[in-house]
C-alpha atoms as a PDB file:
ATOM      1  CA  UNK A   1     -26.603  -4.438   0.150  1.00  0.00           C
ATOM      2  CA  UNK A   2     -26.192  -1.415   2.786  1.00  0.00           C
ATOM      3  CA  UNK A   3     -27.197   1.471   1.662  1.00  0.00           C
ATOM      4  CA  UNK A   4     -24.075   3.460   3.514  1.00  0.00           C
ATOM      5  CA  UNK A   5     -21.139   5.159   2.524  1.00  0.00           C
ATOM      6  CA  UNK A   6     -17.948   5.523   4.588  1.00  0.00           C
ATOM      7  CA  UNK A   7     -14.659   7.452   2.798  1.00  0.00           C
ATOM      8  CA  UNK A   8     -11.727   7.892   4.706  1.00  0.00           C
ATOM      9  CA  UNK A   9     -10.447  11.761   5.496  1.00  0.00           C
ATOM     10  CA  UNK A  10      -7.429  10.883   7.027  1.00  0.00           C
ATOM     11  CA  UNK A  11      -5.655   9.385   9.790  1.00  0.00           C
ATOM     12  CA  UNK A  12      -3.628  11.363  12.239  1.00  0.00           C
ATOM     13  CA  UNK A  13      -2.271  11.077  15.810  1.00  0.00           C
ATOM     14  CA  UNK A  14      -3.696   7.483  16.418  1.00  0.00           C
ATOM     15  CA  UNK A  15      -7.122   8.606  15.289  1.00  0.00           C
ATOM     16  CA  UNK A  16      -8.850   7.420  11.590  1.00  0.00           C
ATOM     17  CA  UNK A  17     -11.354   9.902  10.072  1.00  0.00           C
ATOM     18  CA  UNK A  18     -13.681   9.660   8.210  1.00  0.00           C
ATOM     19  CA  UNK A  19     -17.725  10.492   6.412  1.00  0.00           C
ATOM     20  CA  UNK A  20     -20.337   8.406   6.769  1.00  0.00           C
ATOM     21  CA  UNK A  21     -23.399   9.110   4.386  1.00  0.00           C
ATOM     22  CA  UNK A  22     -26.513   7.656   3.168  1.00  0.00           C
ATOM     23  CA  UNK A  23     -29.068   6.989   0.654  1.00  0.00           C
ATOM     24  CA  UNK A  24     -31.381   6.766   2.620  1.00  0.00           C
ATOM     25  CA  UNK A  25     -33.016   9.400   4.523  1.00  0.00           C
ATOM     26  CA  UNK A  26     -32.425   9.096   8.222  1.00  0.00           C
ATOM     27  CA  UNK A  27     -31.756  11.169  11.010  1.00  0.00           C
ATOM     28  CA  UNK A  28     -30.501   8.287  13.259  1.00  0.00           C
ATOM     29  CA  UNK A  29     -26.695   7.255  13.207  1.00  0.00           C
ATOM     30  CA  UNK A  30     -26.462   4.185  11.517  1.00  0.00           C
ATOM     31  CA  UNK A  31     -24.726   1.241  13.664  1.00  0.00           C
ATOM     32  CA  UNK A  32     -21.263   0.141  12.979  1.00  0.00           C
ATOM     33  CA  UNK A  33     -18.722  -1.379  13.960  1.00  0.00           C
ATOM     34  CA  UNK A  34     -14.976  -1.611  14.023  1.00  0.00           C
ATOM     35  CA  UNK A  35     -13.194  -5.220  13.649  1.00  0.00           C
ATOM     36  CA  UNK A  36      -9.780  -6.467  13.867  1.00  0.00           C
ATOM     37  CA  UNK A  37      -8.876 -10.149  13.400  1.00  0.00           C
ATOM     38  CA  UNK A  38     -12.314 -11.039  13.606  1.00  0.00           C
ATOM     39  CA  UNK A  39     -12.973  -9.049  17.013  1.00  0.00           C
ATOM     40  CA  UNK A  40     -14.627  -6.133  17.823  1.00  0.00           C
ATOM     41  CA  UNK A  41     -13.028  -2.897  19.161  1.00  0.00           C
ATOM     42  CA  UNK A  42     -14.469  -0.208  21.672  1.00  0.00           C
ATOM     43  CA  UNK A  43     -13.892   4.039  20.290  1.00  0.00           C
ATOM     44  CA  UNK A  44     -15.895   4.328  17.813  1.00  0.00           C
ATOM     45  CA  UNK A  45     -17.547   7.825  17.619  1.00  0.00           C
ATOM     46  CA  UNK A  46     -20.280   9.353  14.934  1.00  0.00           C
ATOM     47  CA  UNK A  47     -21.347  12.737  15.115  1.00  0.00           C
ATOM     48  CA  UNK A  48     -23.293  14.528  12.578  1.00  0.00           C
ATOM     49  CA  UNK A  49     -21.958  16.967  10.363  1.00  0.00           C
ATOM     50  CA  UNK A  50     -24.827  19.221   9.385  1.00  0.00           C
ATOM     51  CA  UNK A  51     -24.916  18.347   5.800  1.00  0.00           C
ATOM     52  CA  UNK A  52     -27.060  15.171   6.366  1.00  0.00           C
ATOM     53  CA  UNK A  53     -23.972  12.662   7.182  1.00  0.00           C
ATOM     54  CA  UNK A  54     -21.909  11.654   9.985  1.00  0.00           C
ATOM     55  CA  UNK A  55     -18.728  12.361  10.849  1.00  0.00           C
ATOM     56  CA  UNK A  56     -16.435   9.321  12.049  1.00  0.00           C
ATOM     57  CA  UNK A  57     -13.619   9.065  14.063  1.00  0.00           C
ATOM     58  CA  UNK A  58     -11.706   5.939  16.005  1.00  0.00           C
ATOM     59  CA  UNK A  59      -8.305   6.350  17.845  1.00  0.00           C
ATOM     60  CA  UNK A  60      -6.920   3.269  17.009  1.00  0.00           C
ATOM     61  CA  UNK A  61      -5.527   1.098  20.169  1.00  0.00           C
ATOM     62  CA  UNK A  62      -2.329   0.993  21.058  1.00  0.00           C
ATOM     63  CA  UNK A  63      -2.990  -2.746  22.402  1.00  0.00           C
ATOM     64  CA  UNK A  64      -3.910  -4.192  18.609  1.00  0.00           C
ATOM     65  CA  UNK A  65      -0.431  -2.504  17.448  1.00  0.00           C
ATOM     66  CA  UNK A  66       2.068  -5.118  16.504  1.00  0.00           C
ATOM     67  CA  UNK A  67       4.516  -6.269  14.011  1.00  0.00           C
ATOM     68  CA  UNK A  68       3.171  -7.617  10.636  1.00  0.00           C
ATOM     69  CA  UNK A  69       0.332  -6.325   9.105  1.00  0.00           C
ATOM     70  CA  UNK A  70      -2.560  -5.505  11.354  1.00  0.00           C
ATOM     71  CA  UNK A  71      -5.744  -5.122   9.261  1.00  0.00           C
ATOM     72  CA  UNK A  72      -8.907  -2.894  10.429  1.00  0.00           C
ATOM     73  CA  UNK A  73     -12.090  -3.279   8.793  1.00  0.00           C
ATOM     74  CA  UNK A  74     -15.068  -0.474   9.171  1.00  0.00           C
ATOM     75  CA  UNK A  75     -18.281  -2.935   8.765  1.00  0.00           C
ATOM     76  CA  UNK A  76     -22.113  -2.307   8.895  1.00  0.00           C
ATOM     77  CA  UNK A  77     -23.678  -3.859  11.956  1.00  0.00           C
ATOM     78  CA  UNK A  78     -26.801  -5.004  10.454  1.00  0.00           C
ATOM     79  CA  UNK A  79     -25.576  -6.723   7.358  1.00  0.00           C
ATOM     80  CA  UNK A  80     -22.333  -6.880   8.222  1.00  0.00           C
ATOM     81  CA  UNK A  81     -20.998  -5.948   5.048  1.00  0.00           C
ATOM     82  CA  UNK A  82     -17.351  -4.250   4.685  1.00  0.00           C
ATOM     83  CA  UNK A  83     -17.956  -0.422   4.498  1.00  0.00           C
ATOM     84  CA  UNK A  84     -14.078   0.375   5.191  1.00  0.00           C
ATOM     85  CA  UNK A  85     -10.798  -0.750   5.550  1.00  0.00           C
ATOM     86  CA  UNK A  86      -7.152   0.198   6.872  1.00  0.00           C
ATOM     87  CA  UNK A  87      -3.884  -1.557   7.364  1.00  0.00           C
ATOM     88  CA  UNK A  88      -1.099  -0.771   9.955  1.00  0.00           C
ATOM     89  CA  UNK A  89       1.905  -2.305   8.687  1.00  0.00           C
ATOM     90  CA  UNK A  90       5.516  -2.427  11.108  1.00  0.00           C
ATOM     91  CA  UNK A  91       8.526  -4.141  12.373  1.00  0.00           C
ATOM     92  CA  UNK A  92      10.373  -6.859  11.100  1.00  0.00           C
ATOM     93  CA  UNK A  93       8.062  -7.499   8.008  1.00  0.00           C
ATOM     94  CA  UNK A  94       8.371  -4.435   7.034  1.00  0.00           C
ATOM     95  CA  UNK A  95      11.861  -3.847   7.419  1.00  0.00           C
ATOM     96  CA  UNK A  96      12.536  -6.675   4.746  1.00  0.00           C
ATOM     97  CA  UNK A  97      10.709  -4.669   2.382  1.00  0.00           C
ATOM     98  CA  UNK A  98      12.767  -1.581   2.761  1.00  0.00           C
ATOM     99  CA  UNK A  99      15.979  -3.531   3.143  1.00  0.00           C
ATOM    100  CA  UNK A 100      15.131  -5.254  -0.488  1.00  0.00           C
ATOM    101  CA  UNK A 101      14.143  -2.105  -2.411  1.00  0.00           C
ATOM    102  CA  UNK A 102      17.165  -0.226  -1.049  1.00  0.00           C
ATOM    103  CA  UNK A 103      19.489  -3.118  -2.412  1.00  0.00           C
ATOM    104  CA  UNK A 104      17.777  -3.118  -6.125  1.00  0.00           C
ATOM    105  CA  UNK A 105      17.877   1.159  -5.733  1.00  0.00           C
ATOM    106  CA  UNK A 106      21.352   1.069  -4.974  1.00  0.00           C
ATOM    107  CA  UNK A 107      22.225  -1.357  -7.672  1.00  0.00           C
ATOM    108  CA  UNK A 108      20.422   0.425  -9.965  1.00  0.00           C
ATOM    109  CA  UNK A 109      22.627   3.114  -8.974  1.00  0.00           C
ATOM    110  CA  UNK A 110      25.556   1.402  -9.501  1.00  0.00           C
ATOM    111  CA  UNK A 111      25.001   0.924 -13.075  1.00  0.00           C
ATOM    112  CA  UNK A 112      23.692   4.326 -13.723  1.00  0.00           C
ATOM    113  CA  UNK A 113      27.003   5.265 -12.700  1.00  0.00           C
ATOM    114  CA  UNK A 114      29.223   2.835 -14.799  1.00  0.00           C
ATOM    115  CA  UNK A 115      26.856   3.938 -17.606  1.00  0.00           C
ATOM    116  CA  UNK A 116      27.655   7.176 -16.781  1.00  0.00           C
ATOM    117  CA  UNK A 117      31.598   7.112 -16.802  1.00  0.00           C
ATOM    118  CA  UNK A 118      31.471   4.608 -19.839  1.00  0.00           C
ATOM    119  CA  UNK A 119      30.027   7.759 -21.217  1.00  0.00           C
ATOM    120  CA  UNK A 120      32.005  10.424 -20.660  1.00  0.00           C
ATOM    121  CA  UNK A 121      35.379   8.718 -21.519  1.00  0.00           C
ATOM    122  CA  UNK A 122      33.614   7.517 -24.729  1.00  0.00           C
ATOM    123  CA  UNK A 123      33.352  11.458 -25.250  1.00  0.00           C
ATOM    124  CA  UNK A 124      36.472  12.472 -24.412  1.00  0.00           C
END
């Protein structure tokens, strides 16, 4: 069991952000590593951020980008255990998604509005 701490700040432009901390008292960055499908991927960058933790950020490449689901996990390179994780998702299995919960909204809509004119010439 790692003894590490990484929380997601945010993720903007291309790059995820996040704080690293530890239990343990340390003054050297603790090794990690970034994986997708199984491989590891270069930009990772720790800085510290003067209250005893590191600051992490890592522009994600535009190379691993695809459709589908495209999974990112933020592990410990000693034990590698899973400190972290983000998912991209885009393109055509996403777009099934929205097409399927805009047909339910919009026949949801549809009988909201029957309900509503059943109502008003009930009324009358």
């Amino acid at each position: 069991m790692t003894d590490l701490t990484l929380t997601k700040t945010r993720l903007f432009q291309g790059v995820w952000e996040g704080a690293l901390t530890s239990s343990g008292k340390t003054n050297t960055p603790p090794s990690i590593e970034v994986t997708h499908l199984e491989q590891p991927l270069d930009g990772l960058e720790m800085t510290e951020d003067g209250a005893g933790g590191w600051a992490v950020r890592f522009p994600v490449p535009v190379d691993v980008i695809a459709d589908g689901v495209q999974t990112f996990l933020f592990r410990d390179a000693l034990t590698g255990e899973t400190l972290e994780s983000f998912a991209l998702i885009g393109g055509e299995a996403l777009s099934d998604d929205i097409r399927a919960e805009m047909n339910l909204l919009r026949e949801e809509l549809d009988m909201l509005k029957r309900a509503f004119r059943r109502h008003c010439l009930e009324t009358m």
